[in-house]
PDB file of N, CA and C in Angstrom:
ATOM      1  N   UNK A   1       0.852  -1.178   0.000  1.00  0.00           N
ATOM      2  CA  UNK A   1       0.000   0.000   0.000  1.00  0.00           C
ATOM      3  C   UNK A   1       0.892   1.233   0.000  1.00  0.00           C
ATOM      4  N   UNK A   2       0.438   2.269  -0.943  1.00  0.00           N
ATOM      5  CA  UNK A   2       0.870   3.459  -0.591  1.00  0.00           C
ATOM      6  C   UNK A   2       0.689   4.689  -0.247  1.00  0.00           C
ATOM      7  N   UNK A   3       1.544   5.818   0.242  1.00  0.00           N
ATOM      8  CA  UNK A   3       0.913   6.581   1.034  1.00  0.00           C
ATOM      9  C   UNK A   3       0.051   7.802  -0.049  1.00  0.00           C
ATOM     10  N   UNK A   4       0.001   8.888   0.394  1.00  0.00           N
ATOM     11  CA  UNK A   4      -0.502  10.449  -1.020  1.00  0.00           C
ATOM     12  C   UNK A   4       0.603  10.381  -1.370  1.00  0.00           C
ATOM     13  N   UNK A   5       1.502  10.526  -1.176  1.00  0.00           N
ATOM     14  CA  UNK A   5       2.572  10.496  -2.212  1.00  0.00           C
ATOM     15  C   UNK A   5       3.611  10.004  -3.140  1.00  0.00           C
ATOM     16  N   UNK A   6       2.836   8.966  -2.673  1.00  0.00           N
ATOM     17  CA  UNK A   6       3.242   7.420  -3.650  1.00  0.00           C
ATOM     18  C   UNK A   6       4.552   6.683  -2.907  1.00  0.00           C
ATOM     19  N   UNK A   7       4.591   7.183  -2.190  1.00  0.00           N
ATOM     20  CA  UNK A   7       5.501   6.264  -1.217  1.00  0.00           C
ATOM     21  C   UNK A   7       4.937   4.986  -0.393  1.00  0.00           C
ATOM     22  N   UNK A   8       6.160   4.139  -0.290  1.00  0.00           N
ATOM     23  CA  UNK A   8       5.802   3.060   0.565  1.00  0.00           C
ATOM     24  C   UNK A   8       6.152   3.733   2.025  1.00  0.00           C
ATOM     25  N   UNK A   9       5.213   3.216   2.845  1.00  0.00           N
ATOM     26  CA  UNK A   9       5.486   3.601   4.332  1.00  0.00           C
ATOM     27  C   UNK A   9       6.220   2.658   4.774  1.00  0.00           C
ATOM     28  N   UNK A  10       5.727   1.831   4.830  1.00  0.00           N
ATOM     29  CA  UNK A  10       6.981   0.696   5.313  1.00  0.00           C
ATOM     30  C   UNK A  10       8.333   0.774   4.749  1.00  0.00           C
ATOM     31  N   UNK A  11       8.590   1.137   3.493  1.00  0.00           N
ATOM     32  CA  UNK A  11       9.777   1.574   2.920  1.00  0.00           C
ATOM     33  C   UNK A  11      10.374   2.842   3.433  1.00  0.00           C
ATOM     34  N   UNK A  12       9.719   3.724   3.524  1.00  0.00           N
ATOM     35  CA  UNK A  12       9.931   4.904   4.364  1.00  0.00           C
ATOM     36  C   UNK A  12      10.730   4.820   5.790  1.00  0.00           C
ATOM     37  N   UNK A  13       9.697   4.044   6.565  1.00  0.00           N
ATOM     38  CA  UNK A  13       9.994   3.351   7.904  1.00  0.00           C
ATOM     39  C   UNK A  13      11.293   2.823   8.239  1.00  0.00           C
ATOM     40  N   UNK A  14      11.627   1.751   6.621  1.00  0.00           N
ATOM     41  CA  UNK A  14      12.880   1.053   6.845  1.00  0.00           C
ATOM     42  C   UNK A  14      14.131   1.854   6.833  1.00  0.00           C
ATOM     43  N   UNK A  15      13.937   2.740   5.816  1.00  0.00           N
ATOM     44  CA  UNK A  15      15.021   3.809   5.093  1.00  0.00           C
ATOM     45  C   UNK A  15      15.082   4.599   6.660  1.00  0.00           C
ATOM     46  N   UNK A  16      14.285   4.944   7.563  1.00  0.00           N
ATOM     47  CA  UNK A  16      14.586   5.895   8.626  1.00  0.00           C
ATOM     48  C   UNK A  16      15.215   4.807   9.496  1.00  0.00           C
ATOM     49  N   UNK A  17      14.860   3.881   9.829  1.00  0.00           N
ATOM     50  CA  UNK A  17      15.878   3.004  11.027  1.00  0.00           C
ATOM     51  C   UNK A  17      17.299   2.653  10.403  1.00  0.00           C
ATOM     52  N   UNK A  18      17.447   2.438   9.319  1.00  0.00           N
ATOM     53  CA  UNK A  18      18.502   1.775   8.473  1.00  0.00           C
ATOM     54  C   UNK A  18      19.318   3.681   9.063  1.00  0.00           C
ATOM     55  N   UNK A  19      18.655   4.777   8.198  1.00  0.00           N
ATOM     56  CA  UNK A  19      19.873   5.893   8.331  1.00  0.00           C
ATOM     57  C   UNK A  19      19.867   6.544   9.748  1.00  0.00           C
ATOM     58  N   UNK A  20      19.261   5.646  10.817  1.00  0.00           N
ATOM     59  CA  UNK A  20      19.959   5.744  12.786  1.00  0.00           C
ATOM     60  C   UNK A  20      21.027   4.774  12.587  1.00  0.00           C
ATOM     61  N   UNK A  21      20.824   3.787  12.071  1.00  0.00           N
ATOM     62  CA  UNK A  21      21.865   2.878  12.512  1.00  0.00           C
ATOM     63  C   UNK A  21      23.115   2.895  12.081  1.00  0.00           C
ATOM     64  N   UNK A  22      23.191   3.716  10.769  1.00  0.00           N
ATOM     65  CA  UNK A  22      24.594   4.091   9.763  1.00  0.00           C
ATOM     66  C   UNK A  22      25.304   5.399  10.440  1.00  0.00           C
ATOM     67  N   UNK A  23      24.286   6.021  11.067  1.00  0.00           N
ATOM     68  CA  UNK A  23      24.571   7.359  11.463  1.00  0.00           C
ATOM     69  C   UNK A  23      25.405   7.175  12.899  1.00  0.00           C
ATOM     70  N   UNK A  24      24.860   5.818  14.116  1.00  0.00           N
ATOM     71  CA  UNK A  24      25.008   5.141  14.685  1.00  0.00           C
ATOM     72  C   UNK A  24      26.637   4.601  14.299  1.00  0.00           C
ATOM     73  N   UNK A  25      26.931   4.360  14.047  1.00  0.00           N
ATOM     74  CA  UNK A  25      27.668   3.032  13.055  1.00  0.00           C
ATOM     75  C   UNK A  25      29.085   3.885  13.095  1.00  0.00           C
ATOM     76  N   UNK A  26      28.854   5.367  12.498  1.00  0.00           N
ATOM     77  CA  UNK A  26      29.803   6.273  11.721  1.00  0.00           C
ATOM     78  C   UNK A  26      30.292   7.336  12.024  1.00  0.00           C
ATOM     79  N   UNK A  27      29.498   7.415  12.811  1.00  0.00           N
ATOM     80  CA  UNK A  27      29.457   9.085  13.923  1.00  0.00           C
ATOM     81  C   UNK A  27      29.458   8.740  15.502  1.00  0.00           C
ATOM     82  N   UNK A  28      30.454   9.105  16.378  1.00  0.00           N
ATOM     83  CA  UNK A  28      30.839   9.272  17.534  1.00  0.00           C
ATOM     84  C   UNK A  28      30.468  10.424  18.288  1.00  0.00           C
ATOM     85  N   UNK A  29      29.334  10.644  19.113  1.00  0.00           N
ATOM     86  CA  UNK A  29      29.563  12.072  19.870  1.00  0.00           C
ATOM     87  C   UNK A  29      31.009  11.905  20.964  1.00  0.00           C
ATOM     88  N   UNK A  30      31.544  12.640  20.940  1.00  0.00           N
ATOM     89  CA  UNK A  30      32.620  12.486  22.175  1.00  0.00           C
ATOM     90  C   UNK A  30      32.674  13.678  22.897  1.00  0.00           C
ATOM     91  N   UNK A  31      32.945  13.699  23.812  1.00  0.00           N
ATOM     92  CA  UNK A  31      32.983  14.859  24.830  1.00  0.00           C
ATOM     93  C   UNK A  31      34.160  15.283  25.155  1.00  0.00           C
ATOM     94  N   UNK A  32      35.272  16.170  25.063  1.00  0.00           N
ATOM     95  CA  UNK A  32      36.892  15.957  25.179  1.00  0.00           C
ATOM     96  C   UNK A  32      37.209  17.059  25.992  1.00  0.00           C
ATOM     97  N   UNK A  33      37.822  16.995  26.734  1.00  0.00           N
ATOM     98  CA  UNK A  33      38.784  18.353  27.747  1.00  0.00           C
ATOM     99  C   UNK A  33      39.940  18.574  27.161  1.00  0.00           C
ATOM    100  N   UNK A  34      40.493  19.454  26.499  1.00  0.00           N
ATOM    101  CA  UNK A  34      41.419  20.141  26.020  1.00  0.00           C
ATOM    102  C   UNK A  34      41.799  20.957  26.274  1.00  0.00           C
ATOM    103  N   UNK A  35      43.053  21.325  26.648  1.00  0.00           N
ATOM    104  CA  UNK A  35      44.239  22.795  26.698  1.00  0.00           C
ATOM    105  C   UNK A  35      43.485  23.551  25.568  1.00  0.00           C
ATOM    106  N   UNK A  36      42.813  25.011  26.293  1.00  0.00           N
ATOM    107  CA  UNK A  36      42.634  26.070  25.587  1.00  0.00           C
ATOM    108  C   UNK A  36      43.862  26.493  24.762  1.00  0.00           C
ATOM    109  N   UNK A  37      44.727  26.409  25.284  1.00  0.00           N
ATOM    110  CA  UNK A  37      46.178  27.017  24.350  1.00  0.00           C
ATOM    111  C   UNK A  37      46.444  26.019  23.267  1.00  0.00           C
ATOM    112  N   UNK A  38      46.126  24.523  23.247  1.00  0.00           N
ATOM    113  CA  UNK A  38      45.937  23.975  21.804  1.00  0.00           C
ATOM    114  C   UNK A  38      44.551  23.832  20.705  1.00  0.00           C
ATOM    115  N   UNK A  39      43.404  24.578  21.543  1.00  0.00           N
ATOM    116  CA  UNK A  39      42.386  24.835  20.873  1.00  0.00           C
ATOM    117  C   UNK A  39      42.446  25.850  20.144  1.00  0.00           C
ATOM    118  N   UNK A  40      43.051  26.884  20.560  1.00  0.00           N
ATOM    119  CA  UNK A  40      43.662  28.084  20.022  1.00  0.00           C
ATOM    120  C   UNK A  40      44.521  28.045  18.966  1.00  0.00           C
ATOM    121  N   UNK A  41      45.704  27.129  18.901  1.00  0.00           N
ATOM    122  CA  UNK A  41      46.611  26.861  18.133  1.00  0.00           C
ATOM    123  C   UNK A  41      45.683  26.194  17.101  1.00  0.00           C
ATOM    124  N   UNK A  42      44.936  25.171  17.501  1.00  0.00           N
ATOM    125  CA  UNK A  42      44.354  24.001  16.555  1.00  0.00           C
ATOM    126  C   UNK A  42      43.616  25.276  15.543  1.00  0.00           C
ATOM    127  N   UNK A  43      42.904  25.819  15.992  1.00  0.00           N
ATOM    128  CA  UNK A  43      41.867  26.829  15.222  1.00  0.00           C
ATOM    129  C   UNK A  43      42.150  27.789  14.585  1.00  0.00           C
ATOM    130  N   UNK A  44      43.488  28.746  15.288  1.00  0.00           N
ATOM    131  CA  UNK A  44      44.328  29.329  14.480  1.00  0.00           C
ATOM    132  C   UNK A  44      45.164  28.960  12.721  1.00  0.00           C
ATOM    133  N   UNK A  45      45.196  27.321  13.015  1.00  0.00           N
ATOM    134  CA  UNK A  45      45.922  26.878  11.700  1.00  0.00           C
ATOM    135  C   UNK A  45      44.878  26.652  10.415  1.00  0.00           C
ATOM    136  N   UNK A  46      43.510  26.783  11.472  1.00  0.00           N
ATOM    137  CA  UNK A  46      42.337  26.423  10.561  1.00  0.00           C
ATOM    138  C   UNK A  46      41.460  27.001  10.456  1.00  0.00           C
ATOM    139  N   UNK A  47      41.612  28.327  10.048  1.00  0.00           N
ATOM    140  CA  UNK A  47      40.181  29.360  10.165  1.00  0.00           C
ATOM    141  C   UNK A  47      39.413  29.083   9.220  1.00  0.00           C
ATOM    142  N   UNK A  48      38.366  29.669   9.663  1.00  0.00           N
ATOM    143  CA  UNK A  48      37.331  29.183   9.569  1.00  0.00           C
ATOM    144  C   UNK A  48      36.712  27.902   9.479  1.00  0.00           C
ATOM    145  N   UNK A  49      37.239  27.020   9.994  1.00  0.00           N
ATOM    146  CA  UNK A  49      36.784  25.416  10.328  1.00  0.00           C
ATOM    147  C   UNK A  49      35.826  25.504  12.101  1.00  0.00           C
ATOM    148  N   UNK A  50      35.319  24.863  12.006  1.00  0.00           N
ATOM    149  CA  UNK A  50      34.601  24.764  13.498  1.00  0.00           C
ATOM    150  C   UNK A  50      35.882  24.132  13.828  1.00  0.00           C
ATOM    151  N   UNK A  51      35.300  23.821  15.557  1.00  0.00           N
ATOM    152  CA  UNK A  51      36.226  22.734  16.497  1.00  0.00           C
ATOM    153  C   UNK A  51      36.240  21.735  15.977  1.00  0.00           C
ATOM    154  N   UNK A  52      34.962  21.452  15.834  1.00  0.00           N
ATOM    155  CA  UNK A  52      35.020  19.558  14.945  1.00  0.00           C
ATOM    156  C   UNK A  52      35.915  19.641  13.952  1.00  0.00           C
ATOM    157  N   UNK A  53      35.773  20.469  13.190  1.00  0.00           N
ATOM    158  CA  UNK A  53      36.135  20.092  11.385  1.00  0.00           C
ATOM    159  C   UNK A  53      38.025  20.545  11.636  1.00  0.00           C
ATOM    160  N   UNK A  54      38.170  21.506  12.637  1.00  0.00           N
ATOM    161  CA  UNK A  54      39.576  20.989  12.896  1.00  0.00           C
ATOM    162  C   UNK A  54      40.117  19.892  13.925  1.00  0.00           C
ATOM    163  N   UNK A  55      39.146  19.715  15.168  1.00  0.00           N
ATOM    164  CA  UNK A  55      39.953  18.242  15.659  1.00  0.00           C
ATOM    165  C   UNK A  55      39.976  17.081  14.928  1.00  0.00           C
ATOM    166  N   UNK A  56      38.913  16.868  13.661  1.00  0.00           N
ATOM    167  CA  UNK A  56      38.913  15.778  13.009  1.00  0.00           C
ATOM    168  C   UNK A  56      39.824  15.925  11.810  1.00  0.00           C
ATOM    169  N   UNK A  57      40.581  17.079  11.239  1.00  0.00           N
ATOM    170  CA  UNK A  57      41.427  17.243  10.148  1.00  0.00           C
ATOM    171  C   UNK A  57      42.581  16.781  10.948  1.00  0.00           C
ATOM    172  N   UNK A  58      43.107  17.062  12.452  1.00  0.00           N
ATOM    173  CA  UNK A  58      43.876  16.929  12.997  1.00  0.00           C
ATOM    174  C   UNK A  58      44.427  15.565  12.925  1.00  0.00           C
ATOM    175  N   UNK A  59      42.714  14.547  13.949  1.00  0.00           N
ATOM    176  CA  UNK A  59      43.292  13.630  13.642  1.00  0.00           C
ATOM    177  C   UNK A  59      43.447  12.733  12.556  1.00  0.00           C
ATOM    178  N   UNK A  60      43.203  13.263  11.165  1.00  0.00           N
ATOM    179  CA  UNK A  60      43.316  12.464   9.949  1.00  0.00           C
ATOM    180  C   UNK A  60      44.683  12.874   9.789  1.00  0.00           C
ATOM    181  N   UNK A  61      45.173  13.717   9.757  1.00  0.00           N
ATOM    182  CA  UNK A  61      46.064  14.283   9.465  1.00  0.00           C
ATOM    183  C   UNK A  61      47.121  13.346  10.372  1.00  0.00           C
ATOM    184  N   UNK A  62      47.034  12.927  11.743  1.00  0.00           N
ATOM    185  CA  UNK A  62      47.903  12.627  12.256  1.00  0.00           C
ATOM    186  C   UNK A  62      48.146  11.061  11.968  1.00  0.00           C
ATOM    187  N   UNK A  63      46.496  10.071  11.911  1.00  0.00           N
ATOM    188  CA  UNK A  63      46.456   8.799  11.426  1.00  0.00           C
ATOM    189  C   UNK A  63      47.228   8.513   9.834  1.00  0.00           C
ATOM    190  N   UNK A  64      46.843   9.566   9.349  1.00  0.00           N
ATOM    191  CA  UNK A  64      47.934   9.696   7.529  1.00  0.00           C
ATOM    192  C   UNK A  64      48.908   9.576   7.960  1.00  0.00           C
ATOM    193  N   UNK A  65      50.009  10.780   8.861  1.00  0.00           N
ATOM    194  CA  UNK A  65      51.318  10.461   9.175  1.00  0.00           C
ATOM    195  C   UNK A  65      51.750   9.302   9.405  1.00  0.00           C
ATOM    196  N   UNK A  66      50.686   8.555  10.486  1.00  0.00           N
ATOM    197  CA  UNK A  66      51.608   7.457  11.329  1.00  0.00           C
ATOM    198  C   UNK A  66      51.773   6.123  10.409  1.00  0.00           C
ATOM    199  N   UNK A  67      50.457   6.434   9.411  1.00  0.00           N
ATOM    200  CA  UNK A  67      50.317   5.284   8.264  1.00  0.00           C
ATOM    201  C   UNK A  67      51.775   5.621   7.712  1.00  0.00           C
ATOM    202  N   UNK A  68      52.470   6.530   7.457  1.00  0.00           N
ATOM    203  CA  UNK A  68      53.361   6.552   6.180  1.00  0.00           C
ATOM    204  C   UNK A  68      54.322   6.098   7.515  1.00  0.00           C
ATOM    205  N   UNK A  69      54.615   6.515   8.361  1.00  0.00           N
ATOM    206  CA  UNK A  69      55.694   5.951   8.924  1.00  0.00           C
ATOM    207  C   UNK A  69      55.815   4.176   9.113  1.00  0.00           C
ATOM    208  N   UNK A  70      54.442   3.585   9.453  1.00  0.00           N
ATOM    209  CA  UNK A  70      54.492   2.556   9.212  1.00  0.00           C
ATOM    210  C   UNK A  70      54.907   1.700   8.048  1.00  0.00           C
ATOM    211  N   UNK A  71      54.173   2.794   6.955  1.00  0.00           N
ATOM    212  CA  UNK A  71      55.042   1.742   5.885  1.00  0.00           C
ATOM    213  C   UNK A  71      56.552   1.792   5.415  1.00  0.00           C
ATOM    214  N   UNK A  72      57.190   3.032   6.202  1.00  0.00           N
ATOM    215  CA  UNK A  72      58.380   3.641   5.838  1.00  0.00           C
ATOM    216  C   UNK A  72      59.085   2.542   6.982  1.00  0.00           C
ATOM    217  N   UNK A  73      58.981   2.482   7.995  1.00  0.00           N
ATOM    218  CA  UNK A  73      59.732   1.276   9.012  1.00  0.00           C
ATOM    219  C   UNK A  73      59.945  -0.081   7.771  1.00  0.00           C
ATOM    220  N   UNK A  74      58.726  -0.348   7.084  1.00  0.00           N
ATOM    221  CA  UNK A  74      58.898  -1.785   6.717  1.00  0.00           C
ATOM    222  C   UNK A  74      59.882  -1.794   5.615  1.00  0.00           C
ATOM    223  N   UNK A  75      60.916  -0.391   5.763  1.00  0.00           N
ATOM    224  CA  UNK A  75      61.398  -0.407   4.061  1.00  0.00           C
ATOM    225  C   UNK A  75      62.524  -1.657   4.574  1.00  0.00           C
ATOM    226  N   UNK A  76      62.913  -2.277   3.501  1.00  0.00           N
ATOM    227  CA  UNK A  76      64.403  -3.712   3.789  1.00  0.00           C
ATOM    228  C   UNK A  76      64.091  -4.187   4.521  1.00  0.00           C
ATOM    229  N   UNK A  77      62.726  -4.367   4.648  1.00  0.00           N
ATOM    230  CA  UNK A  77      61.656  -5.786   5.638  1.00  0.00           C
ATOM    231  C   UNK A  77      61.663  -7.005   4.251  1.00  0.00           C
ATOM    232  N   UNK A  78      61.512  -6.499   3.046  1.00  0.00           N
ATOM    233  CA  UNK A  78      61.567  -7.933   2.144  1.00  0.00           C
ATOM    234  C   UNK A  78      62.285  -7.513   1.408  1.00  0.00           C
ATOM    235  N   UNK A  79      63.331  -8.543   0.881  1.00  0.00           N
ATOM    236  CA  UNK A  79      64.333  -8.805  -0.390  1.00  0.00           C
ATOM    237  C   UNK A  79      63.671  -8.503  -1.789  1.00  0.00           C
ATOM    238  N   UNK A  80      63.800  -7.405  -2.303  1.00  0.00           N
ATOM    239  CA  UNK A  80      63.689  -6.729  -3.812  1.00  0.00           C
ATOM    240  C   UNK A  80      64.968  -7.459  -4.360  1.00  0.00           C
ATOM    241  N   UNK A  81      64.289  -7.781  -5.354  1.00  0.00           N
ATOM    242  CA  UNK A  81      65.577  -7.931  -6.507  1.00  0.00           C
ATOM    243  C   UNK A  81      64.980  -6.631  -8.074  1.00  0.00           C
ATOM    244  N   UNK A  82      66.256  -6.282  -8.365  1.00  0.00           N
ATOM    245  CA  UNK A  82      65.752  -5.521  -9.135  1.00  0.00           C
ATOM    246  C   UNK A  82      65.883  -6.226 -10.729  1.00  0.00           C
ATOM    247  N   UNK A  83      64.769  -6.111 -11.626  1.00  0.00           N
ATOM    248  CA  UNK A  83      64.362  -7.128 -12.515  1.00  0.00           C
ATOM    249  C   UNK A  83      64.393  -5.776 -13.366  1.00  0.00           C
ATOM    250  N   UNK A  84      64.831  -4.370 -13.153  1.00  0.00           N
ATOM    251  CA  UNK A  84      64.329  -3.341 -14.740  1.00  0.00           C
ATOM    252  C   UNK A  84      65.646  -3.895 -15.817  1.00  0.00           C
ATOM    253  N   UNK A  85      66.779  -4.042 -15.766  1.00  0.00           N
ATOM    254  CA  UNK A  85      67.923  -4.187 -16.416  1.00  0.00           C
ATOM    255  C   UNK A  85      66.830  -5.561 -17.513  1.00  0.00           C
ATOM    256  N   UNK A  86      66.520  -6.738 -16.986  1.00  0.00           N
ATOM    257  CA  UNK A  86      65.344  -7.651 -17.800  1.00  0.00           C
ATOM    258  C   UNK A  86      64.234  -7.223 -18.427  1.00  0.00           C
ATOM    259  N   UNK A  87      63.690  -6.097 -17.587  1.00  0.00           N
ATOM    260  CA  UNK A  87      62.799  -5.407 -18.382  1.00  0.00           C
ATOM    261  C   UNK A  87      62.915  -4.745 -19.965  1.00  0.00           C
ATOM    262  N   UNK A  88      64.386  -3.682 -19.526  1.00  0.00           N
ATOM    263  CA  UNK A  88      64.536  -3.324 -20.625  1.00  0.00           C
ATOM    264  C   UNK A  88      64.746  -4.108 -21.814  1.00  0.00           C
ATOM    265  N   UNK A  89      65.652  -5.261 -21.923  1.00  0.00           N
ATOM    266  CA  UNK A  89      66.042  -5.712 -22.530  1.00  0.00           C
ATOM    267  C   UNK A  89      65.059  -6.353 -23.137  1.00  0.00           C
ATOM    268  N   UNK A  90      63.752  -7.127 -22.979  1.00  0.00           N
ATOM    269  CA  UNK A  90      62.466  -7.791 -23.098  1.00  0.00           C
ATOM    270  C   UNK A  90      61.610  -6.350 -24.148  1.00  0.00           C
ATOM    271  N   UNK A  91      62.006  -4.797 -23.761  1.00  0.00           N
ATOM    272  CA  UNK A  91      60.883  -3.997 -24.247  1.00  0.00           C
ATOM    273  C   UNK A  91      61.766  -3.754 -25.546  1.00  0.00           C
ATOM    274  N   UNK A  92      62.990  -3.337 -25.492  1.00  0.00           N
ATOM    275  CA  UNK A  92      63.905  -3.370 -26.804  1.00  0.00           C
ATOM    276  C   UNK A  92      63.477  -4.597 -28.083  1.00  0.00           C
ATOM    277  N   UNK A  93      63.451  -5.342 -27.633  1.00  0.00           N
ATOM    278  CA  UNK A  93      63.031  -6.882 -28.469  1.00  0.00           C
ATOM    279  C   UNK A  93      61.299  -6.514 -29.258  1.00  0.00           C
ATOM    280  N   UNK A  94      60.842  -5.626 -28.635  1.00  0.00           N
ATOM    281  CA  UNK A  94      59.078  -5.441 -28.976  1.00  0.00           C
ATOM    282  C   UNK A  94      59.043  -4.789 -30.333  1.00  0.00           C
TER     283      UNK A  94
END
């Protein structure tokens, strides 16, 4: 059955619990105590950003770093052999 506007209600219904639970799922309220003197700094580097939109650039910004360092530790973690000298010689032949 549908509603005046040609919608399913029950479809309606589902689509509203489904986007609590993603919203649920994806979004954290957190409550945080912070040094005014790095809220200041934080906001200063980011005008016009709210608090959110700079503590969360912050911490992307800082999870990006630690990613590259991680993969930068694993450098001469595995044996490369270098195969371009074969390469070339294989693309010369084409």
């Amino acid at each position: 059955m549908t509603g005046a506007d040609g919608a399913d209600p029950l479809l309606a219904s589902l689509v509203d619990a489904l986007s609590g639970i993603c919203h649920a799922l994806w979004h954290m309220r957190t409550t945080l105590e912070l040094r005014d003197d790095l809220m200041r700094s934080l906001l200063a580097r980011h005008p016009g950003a709210s608090k959110r939109e700079a503590v969360e650039h912050a911490i992307e910004a800082y999870l990006a770093k630690d990613a590259v360092e991680g993969v930068r530790s694993l450098a001469g973690a595995l044996p490369v052999e270098d195969v371009s000298p074969e390469l070339r010689r294989r693309d010369r032949r084409v």
